[in-house]
C-alpha atoms as a PDB file:
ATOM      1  CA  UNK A   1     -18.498 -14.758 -16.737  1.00  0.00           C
ATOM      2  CA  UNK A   2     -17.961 -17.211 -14.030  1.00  0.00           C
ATOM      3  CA  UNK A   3     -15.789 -20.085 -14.454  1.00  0.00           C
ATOM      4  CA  UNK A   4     -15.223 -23.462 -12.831  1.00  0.00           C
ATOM      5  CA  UNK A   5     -12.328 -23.634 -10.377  1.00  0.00           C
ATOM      6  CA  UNK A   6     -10.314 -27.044  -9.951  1.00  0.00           C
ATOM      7  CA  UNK A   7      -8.089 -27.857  -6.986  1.00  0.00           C
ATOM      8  CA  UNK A   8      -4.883 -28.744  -8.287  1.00  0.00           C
ATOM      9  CA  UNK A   9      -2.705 -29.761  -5.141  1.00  0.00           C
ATOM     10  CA  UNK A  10      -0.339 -27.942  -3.117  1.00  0.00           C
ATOM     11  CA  UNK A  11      -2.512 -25.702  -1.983  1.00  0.00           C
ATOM     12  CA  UNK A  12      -3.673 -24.410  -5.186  1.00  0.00           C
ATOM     13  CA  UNK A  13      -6.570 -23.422  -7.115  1.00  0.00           C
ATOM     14  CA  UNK A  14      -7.196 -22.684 -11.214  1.00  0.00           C
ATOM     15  CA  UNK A  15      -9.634 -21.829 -13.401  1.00  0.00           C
ATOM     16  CA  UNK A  16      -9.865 -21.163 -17.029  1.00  0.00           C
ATOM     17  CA  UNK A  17      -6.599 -18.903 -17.538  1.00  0.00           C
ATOM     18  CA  UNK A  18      -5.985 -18.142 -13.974  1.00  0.00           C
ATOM     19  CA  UNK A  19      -4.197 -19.794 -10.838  1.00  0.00           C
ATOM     20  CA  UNK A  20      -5.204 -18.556  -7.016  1.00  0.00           C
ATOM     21  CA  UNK A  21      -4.155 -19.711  -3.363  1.00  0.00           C
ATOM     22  CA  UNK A  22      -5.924 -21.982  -2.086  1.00  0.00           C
ATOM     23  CA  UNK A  23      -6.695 -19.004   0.526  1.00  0.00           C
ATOM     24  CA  UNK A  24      -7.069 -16.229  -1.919  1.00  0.00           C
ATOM     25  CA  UNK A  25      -4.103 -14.286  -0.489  1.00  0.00           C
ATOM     26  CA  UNK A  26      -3.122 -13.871  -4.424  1.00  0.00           C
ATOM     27  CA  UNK A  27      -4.172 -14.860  -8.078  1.00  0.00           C
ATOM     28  CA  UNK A  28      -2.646 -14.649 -10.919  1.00  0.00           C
ATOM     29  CA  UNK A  29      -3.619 -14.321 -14.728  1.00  0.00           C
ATOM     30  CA  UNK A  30      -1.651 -17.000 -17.185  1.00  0.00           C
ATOM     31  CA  UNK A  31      -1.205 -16.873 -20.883  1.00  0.00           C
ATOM     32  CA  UNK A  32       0.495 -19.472 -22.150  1.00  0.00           C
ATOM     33  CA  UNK A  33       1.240 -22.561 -19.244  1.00  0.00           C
ATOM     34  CA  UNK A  34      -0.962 -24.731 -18.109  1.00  0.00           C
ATOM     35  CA  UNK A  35      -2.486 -23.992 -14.634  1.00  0.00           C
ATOM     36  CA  UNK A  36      -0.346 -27.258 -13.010  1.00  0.00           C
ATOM     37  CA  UNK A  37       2.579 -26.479 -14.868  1.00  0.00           C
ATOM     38  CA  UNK A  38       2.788 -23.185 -13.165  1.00  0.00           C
ATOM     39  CA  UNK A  39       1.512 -24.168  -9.659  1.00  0.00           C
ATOM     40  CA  UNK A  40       4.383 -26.722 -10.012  1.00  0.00           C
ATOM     41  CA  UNK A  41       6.722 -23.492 -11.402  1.00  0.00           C
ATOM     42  CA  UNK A  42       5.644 -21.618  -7.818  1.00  0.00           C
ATOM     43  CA  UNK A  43       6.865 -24.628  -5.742  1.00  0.00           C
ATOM     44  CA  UNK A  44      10.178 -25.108  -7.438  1.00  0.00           C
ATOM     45  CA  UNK A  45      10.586 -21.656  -7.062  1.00  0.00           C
ATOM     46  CA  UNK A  46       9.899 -21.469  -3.639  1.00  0.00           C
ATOM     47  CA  UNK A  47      12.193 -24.909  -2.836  1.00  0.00           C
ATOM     48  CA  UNK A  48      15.182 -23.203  -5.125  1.00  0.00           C
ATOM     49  CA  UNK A  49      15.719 -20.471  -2.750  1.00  0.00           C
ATOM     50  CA  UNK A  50      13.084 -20.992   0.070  1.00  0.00           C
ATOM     51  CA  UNK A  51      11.990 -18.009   2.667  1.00  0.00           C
ATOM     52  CA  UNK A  52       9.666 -18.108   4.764  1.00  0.00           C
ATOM     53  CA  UNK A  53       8.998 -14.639   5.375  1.00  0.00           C
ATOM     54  CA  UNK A  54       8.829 -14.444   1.202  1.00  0.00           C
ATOM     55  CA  UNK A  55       4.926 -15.068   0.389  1.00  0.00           C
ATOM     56  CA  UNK A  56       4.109 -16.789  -2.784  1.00  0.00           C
ATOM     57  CA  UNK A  57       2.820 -13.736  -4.446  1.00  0.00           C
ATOM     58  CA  UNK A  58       6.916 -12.613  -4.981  1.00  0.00           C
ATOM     59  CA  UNK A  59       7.363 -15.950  -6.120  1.00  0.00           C
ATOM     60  CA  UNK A  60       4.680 -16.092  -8.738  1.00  0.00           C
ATOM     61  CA  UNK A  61       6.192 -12.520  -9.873  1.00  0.00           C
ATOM     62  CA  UNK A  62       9.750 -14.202 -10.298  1.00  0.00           C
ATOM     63  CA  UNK A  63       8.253 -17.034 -12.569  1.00  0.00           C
ATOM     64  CA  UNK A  64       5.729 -14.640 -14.464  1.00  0.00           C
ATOM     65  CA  UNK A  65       8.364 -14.879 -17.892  1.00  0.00           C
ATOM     66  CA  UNK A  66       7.959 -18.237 -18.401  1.00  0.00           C
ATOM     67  CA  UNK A  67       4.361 -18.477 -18.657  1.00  0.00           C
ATOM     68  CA  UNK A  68       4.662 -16.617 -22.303  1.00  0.00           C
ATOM     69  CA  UNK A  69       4.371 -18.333 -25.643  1.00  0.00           C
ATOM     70  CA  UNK A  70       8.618 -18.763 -26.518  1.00  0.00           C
ATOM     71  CA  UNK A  71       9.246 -19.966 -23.245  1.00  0.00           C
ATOM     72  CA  UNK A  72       5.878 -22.371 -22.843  1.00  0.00           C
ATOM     73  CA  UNK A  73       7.161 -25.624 -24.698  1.00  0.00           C
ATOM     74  CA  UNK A  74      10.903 -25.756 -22.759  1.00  0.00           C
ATOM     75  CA  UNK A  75       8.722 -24.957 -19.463  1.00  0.00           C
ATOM     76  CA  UNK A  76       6.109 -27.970 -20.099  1.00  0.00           C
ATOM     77  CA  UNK A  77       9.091 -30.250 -21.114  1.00  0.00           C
ATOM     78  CA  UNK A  78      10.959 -29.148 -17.883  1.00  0.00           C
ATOM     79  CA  UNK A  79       8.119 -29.426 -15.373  1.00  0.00           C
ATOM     80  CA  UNK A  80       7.286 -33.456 -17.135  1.00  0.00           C
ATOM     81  CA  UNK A  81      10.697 -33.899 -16.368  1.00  0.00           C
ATOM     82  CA  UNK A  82      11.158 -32.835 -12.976  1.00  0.00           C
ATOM     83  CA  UNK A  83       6.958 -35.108 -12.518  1.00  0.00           C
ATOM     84  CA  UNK A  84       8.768 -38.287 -13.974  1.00  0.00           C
ATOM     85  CA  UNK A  85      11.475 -37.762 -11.253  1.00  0.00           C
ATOM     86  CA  UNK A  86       8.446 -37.573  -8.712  1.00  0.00           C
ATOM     87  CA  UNK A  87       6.731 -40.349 -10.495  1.00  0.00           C
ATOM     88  CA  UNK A  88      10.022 -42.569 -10.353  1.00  0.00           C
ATOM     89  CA  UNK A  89      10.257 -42.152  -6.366  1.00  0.00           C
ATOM     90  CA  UNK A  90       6.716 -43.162  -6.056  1.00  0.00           C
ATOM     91  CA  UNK A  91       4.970 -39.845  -6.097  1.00  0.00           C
ATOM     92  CA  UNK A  92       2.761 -38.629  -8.919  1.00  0.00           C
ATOM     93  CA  UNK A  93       3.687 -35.538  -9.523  1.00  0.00           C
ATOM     94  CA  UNK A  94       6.508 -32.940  -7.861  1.00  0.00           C
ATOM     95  CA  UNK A  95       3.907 -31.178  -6.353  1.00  0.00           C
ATOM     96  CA  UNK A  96       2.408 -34.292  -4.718  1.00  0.00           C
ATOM     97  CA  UNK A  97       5.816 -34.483  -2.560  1.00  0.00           C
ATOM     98  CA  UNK A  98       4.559 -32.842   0.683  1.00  0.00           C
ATOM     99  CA  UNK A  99       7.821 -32.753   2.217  1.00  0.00           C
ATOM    100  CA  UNK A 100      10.329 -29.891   1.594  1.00  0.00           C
ATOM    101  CA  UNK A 101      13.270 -32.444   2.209  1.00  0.00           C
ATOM    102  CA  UNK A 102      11.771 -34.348  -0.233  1.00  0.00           C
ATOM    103  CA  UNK A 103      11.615 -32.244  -2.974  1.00  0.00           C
ATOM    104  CA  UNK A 104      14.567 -30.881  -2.473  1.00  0.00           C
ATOM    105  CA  UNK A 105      16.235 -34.399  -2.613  1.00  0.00           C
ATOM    106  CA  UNK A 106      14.682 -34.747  -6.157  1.00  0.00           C
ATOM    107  CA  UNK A 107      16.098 -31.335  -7.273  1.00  0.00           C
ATOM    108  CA  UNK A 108      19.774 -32.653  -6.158  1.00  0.00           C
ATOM    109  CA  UNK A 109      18.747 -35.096  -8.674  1.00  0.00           C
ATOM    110  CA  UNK A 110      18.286 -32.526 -11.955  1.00  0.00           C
ATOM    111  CA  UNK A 111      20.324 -29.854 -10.365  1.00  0.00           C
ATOM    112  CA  UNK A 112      22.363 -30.512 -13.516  1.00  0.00           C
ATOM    113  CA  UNK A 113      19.667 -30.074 -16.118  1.00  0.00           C
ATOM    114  CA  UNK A 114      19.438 -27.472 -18.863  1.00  0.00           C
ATOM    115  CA  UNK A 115      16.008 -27.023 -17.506  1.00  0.00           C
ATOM    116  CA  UNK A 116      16.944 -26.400 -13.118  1.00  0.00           C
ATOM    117  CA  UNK A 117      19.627 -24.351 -14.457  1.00  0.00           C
ATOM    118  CA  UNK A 118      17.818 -21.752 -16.275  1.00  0.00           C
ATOM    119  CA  UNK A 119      14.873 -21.311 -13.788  1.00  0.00           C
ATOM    120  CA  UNK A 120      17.596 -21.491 -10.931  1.00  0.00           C
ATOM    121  CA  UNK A 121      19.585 -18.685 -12.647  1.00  0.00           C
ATOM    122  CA  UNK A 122      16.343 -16.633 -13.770  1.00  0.00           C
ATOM    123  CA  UNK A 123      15.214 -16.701  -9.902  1.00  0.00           C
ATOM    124  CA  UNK A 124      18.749 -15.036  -9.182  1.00  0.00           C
ATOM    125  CA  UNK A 125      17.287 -11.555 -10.546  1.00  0.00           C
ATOM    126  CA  UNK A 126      13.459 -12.578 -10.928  1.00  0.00           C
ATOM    127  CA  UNK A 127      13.233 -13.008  -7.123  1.00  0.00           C
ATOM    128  CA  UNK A 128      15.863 -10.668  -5.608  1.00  0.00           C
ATOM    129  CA  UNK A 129      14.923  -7.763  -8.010  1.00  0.00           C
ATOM    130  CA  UNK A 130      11.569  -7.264  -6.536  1.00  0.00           C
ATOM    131  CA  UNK A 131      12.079  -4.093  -4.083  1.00  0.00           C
ATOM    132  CA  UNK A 132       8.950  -5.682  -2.064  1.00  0.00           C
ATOM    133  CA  UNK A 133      11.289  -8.301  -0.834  1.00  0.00           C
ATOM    134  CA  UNK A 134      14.058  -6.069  -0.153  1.00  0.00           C
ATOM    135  CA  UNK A 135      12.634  -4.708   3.569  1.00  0.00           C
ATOM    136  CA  UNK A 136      12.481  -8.629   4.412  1.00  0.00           C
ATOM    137  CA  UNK A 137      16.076  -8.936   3.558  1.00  0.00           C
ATOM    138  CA  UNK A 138      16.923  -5.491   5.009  1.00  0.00           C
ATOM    139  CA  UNK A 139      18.072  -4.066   1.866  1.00  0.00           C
ATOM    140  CA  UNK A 140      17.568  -0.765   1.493  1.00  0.00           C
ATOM    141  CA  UNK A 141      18.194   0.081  -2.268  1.00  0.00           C
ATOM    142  CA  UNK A 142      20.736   1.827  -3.904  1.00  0.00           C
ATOM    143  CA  UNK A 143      22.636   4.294  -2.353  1.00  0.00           C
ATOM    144  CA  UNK A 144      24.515   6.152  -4.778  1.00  0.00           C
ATOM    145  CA  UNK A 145      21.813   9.144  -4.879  1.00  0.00           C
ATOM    146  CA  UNK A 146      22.242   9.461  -1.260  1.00  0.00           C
ATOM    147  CA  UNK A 147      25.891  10.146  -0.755  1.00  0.00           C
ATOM    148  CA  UNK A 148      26.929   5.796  -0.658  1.00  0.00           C
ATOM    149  CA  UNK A 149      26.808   3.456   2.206  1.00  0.00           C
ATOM    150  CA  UNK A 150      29.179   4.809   4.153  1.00  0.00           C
ATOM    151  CA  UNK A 151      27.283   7.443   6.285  1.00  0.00           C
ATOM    152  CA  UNK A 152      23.850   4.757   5.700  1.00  0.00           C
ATOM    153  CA  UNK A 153      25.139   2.162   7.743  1.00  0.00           C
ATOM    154  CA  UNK A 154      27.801   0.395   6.151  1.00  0.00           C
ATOM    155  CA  UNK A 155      29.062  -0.830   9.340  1.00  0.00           C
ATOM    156  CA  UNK A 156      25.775  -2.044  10.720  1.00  0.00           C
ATOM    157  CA  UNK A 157      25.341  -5.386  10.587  1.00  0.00           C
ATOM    158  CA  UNK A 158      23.041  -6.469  13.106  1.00  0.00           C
ATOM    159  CA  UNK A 159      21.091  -8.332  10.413  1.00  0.00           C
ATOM    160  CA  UNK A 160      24.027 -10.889  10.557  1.00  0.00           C
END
């Protein structure tokens, strides 16, 4: 069954059930959010703790449990929330803001909220968990099952 795709800003595509890059790199099923609610979900994610070298697919992985039926009503009210901010500077939506800077200037703004909070905190473990992401970080695991750190480089720290 083939299904019409919508642009939906920010370098994002969806479809019935389904968001994409804009350059296929990844796509992603959705259950419960709507398609710009969790585009918009991505970019917060990615402004809360921004890499570079991170691509979007670990991203969309750390906000995967939201998009689930007891979390979809405080994650539609949040993401409103943070698109009235946007709307009151002028924009029309968070994800219209095409400036990092920007966006994060409007997050200083909420940083407070119920709402930033939780997806802030959930991004702690969400994002950092992933053991994808740990060779980018140069984390090698745990070391317990092979003898500690101390004869794997616990004094190497030429990633500082």
């Amino acid at each position: 069954m083939l299904t019409r795709a919508t642009a939906i800003g920010a370098g994002f595509v969806a479809g019935t059930g389904f968001l994409a890059a804009s350059d296929a790199a990844w796509a992603t099923e959705m259950n419960a959010l709507k398609p710009g609610t969790f585009a918009t979900l991505v970019q917060l994610a990615r402004d809360i703790y921004p890499h570079d070298r991170v691509p979007d697919e670990n991203y969309v992985v750390a906000v995967k449990g939201y998009d689930t039926p007891d979390e979809v009503d405080a994650t539609e009210a949040g993401i409103r929330m943070l698109d009235e901010a946007a709307r009151a500077r002028g924009y029309g939506r968070y994800l219209d803001i095409g400036w990092e800077r920007d966006r994060v200037d409007l997050l200083r703004q909420i940083e407070d909220s119920d709402f930033f909070q939780k997806i802030r905190g959930g991004l702690v473990t969400g994002l950092y968990n992933q053991k994808a992401v740990w060779p980018i970080f140069g984390y090698e695991g745990e070391s317990f099952s092979m003898g500690g750190y101390i004869d794997r480089g616990f004094d190497d720290i030429a990633w500082l």
